[in-house]
N, C-alpha and C. Protein backbone atom coordinates (compact mmCIF):
# COMPACT_ATOMS: atom_id res chain seq x y z
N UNK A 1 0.84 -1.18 0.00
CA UNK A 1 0.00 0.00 0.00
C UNK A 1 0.88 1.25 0.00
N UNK A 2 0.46 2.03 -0.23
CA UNK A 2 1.25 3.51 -1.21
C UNK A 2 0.57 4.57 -0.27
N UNK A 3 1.16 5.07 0.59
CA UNK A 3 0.34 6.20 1.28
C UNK A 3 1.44 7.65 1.47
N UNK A 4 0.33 8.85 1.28
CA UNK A 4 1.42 9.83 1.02
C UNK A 4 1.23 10.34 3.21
N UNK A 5 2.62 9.98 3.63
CA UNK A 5 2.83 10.38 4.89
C UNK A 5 4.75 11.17 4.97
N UNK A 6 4.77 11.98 5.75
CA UNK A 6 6.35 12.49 5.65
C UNK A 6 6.97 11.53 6.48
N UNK A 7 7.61 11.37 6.02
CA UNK A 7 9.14 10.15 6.55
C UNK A 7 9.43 10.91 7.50
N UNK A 8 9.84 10.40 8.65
CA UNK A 8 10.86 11.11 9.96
C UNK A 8 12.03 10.91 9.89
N UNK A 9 12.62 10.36 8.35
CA UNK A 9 14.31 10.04 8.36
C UNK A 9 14.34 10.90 7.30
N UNK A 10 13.74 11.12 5.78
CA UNK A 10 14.20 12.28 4.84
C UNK A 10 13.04 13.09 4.70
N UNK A 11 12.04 13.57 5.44
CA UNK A 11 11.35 14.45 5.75
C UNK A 11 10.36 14.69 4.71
N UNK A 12 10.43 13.97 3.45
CA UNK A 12 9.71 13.97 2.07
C UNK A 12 8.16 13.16 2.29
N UNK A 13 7.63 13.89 1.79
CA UNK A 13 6.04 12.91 2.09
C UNK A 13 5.66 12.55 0.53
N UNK A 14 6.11 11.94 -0.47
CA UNK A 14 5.58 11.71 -1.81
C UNK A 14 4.78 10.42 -1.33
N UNK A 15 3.97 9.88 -2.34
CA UNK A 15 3.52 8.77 -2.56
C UNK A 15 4.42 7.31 -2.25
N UNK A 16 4.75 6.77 -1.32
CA UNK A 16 5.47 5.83 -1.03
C UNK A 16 4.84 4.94 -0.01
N UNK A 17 5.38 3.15 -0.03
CA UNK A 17 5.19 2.59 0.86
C UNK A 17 5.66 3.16 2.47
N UNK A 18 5.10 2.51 3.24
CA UNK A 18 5.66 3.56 4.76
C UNK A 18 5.42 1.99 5.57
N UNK A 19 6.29 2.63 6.48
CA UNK A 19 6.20 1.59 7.76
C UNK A 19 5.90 2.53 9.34
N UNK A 20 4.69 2.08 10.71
CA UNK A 20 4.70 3.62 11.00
C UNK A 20 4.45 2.77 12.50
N UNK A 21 5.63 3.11 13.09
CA UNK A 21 6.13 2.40 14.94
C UNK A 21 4.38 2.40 15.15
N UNK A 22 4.84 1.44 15.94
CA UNK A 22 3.36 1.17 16.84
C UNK A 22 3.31 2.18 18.17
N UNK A 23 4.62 2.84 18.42
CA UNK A 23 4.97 3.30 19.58
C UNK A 23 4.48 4.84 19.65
N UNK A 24 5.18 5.02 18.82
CA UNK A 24 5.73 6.46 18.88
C UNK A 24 4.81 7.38 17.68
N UNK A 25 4.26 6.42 16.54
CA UNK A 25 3.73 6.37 15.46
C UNK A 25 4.52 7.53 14.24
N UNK A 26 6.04 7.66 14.40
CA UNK A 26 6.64 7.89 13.37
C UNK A 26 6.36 7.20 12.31
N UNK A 27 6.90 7.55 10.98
CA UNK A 27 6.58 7.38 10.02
C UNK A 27 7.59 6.80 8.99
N UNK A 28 8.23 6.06 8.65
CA UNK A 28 9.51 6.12 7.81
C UNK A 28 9.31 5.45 6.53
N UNK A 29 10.03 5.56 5.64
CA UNK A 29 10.01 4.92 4.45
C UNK A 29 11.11 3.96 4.31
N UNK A 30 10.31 2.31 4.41
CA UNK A 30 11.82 1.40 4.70
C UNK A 30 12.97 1.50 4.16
N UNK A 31 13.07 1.68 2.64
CA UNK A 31 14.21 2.64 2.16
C UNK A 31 15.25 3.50 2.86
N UNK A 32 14.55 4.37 3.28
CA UNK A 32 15.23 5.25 4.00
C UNK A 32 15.78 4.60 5.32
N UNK A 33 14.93 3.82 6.35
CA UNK A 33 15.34 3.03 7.28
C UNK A 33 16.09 1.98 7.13
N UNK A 34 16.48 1.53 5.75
CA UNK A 34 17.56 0.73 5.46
C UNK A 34 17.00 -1.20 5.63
N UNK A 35 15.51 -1.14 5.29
CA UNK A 35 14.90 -2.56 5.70
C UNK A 35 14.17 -2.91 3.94
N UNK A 36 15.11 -3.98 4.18
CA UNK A 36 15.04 -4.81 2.47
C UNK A 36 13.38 -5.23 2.42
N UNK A 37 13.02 -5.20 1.36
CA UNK A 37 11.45 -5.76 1.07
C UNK A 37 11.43 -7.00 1.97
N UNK A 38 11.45 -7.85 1.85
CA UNK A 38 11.73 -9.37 2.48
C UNK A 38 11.33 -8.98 4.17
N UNK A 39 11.85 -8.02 4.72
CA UNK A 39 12.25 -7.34 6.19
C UNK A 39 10.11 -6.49 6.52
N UNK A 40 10.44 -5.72 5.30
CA UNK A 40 8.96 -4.87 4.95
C UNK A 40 7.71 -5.73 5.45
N UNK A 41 7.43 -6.75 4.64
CA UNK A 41 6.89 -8.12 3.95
C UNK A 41 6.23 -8.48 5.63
N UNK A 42 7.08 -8.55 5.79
CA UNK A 42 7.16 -9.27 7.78
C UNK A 42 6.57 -7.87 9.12
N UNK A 43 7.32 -7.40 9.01
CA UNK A 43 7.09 -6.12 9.67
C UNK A 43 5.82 -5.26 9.65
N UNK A 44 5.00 -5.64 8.51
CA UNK A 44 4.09 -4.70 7.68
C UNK A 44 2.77 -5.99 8.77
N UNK A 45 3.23 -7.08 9.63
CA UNK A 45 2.35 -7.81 10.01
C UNK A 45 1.81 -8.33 11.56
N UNK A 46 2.94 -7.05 12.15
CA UNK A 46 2.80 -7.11 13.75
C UNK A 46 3.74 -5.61 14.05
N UNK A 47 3.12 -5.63 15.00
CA UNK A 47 3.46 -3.84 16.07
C UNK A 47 4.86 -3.78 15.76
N UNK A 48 5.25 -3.32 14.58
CA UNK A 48 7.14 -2.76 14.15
C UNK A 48 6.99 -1.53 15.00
N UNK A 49 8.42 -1.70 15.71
CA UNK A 49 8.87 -0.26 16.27
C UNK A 49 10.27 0.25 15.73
N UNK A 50 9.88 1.33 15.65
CA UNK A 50 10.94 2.42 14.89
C UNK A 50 12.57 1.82 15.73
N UNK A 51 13.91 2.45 15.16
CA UNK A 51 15.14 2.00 15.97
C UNK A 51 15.29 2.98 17.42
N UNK A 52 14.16 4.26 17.22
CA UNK A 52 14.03 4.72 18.54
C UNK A 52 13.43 4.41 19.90
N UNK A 53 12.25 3.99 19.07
CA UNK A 53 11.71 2.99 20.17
C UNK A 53 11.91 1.12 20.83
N UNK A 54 12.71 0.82 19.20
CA UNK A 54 12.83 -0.73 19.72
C UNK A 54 13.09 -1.02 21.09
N UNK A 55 12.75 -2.49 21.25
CA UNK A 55 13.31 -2.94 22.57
C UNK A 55 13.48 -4.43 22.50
N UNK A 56 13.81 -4.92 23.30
CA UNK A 56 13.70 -6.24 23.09
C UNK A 56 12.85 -7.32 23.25
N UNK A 57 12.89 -8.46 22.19
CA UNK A 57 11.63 -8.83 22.18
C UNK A 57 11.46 -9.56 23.61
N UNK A 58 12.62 -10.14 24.15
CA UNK A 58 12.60 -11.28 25.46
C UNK A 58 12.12 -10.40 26.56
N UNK A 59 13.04 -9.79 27.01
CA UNK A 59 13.15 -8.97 28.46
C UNK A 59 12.37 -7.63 28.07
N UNK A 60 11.96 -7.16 26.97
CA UNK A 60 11.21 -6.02 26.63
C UNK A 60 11.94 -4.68 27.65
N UNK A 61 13.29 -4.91 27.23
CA UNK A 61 13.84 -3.53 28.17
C UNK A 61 14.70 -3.18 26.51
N UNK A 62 14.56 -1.38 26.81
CA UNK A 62 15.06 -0.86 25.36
C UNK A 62 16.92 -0.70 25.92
N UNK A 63 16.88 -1.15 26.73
CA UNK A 63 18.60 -0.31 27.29
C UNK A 63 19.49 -1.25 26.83
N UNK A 64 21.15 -1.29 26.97
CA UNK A 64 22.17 -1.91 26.71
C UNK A 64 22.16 -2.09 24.78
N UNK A 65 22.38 -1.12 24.81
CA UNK A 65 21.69 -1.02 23.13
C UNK A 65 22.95 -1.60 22.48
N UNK A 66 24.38 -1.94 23.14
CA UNK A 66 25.56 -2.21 22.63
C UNK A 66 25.23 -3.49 22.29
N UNK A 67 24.35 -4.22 23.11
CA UNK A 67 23.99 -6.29 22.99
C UNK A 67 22.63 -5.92 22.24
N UNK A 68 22.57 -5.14 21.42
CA UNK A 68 21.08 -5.26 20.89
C UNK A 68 21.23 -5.74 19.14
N UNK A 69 20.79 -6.87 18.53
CA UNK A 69 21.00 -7.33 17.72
C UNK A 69 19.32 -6.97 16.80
N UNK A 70 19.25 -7.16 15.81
CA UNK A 70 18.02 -7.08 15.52
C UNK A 70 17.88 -8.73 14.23
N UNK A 71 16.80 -8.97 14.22
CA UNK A 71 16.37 -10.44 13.19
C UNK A 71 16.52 -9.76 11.50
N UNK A 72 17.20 -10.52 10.93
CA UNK A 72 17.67 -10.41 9.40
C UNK A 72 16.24 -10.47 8.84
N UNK A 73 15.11 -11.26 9.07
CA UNK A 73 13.86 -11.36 8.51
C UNK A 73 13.11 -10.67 8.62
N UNK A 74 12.94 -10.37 10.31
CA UNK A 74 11.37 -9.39 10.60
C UNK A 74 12.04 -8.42 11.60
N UNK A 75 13.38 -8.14 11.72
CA UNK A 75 13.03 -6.56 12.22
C UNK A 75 12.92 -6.84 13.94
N UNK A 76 12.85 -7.31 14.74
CA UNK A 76 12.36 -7.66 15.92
C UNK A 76 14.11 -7.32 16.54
N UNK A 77 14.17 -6.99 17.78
CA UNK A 77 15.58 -6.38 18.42
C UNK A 77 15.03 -7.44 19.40
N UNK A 78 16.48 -7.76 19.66
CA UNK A 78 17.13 -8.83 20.67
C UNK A 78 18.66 -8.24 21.51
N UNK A 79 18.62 -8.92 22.52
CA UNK A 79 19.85 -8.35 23.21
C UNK A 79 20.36 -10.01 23.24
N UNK A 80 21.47 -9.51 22.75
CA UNK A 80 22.67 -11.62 22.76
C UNK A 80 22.39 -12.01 23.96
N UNK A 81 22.71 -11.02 25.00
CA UNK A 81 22.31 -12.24 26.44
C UNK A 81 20.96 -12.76 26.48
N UNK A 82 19.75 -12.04 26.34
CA UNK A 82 18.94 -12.71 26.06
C UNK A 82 18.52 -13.86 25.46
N UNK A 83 19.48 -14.10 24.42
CA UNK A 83 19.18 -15.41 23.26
C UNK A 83 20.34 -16.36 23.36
N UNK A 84 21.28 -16.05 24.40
CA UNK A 84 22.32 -17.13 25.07
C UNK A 84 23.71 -16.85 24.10
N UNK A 85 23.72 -15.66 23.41
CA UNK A 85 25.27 -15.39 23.07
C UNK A 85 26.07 -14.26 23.64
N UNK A 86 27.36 -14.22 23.28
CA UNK A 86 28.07 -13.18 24.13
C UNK A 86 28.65 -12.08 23.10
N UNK A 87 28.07 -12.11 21.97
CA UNK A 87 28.37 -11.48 21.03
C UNK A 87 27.53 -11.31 19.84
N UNK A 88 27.35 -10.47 19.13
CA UNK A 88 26.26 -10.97 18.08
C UNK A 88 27.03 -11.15 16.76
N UNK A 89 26.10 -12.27 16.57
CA UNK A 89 27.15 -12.95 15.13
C UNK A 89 27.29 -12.25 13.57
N UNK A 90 28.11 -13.21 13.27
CA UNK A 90 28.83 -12.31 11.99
C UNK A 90 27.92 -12.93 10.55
N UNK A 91 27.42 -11.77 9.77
CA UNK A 91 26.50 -12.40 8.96
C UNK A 91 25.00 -11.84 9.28
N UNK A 92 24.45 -12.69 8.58
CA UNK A 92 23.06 -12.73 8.56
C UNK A 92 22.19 -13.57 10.29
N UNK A 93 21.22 -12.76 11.03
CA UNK A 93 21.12 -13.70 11.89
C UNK A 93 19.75 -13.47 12.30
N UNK A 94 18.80 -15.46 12.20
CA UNK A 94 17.40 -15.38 12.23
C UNK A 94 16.99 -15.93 13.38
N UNK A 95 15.88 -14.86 14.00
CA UNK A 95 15.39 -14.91 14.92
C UNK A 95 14.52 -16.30 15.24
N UNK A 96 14.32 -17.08 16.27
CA UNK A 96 14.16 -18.53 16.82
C UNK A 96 12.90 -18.55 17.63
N UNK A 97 12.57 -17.02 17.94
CA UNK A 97 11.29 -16.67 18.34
C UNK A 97 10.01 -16.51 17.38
N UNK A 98 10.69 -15.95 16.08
CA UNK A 98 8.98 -16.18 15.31
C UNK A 98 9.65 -16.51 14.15
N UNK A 99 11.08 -16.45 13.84
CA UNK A 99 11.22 -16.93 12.11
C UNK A 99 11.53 -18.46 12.04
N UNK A 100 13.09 -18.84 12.94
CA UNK A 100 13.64 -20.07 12.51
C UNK A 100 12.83 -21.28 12.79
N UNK A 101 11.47 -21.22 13.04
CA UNK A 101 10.88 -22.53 13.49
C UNK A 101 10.33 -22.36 12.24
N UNK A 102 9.98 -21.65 11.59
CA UNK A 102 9.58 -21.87 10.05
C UNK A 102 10.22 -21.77 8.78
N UNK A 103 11.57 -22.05 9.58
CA UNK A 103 12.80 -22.44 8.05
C UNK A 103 12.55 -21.75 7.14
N UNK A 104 12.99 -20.46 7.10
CA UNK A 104 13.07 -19.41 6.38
C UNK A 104 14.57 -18.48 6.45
N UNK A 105 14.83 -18.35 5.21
CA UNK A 105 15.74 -17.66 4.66
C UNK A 105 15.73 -16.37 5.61
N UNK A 106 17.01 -15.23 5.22
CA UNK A 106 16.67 -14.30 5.38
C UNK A 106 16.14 -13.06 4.34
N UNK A 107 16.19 -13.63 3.02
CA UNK A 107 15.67 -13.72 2.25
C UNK A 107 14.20 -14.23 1.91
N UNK A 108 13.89 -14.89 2.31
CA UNK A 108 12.87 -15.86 1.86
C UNK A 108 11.69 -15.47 2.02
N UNK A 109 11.03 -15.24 1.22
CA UNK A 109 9.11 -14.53 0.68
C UNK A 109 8.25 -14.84 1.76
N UNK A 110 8.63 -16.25 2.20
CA UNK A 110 7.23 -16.12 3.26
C UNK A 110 7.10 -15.79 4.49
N UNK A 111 6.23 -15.89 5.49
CA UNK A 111 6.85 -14.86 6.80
C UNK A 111 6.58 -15.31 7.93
N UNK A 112 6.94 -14.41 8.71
CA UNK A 112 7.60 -15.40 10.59
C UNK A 112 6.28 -15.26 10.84
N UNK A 113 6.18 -15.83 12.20
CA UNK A 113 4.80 -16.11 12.81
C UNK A 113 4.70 -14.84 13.88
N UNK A 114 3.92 -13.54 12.75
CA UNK A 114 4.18 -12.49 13.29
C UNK A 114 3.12 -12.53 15.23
């Protein structure tokens, strides 16, 4: 869907897809927020929050933003201690909470169990 709203990252309101926090109800154009269609696709299907508001999906605390990883598929922020690592990995990395039980790419068309 194509809706004319101003982006809160390049301030332009043309005719464009939008993605719009559940939180805060900014407005962005995934483009501009740097989230591949595939990412959109997913996100466009449960409460997305902007990178100002994210938090995490486990412990739902927004702080320690240094351990905050986010899912290659749907966008969802994680902190490594939360998900049992001490670092966040190198690459592409899918979330075990709503994507990897449905063997999906991070790429891949169909979508997590928003």
């Amino acid at each position: 869907d194509l809706t004319k709203q101003q982006c809160s990252i390049c301030g332009e309101n043309e005719e464009r897809q939008i993605l719009s926090c559940s939180n805060c109800n900014n407005v962005v154009h995934p483009d501009c927020a740097g989230l591949p269609e595939h990412v959109v696709k997913v996100a466009l299907n449960y409460r997305w929050n902007c990178i100002e508001c994210k938090k995490c999906t486990i412990c739902e605390k927004p702080d320690n933003e240094d351990a905050m990883m986010f899912c290659d598929r749907c966008d969802r922020g994680y902190h490594t201690f939360c998900v049992g690592l001490s670092t966040p990995p190198n690459g592409n990395w899918i979330c075990s909470s709503f994507c990897s039980e449905h063997n999906v790419t991070a790429t891949d068309d169909s979508t997590c169990n928003a």
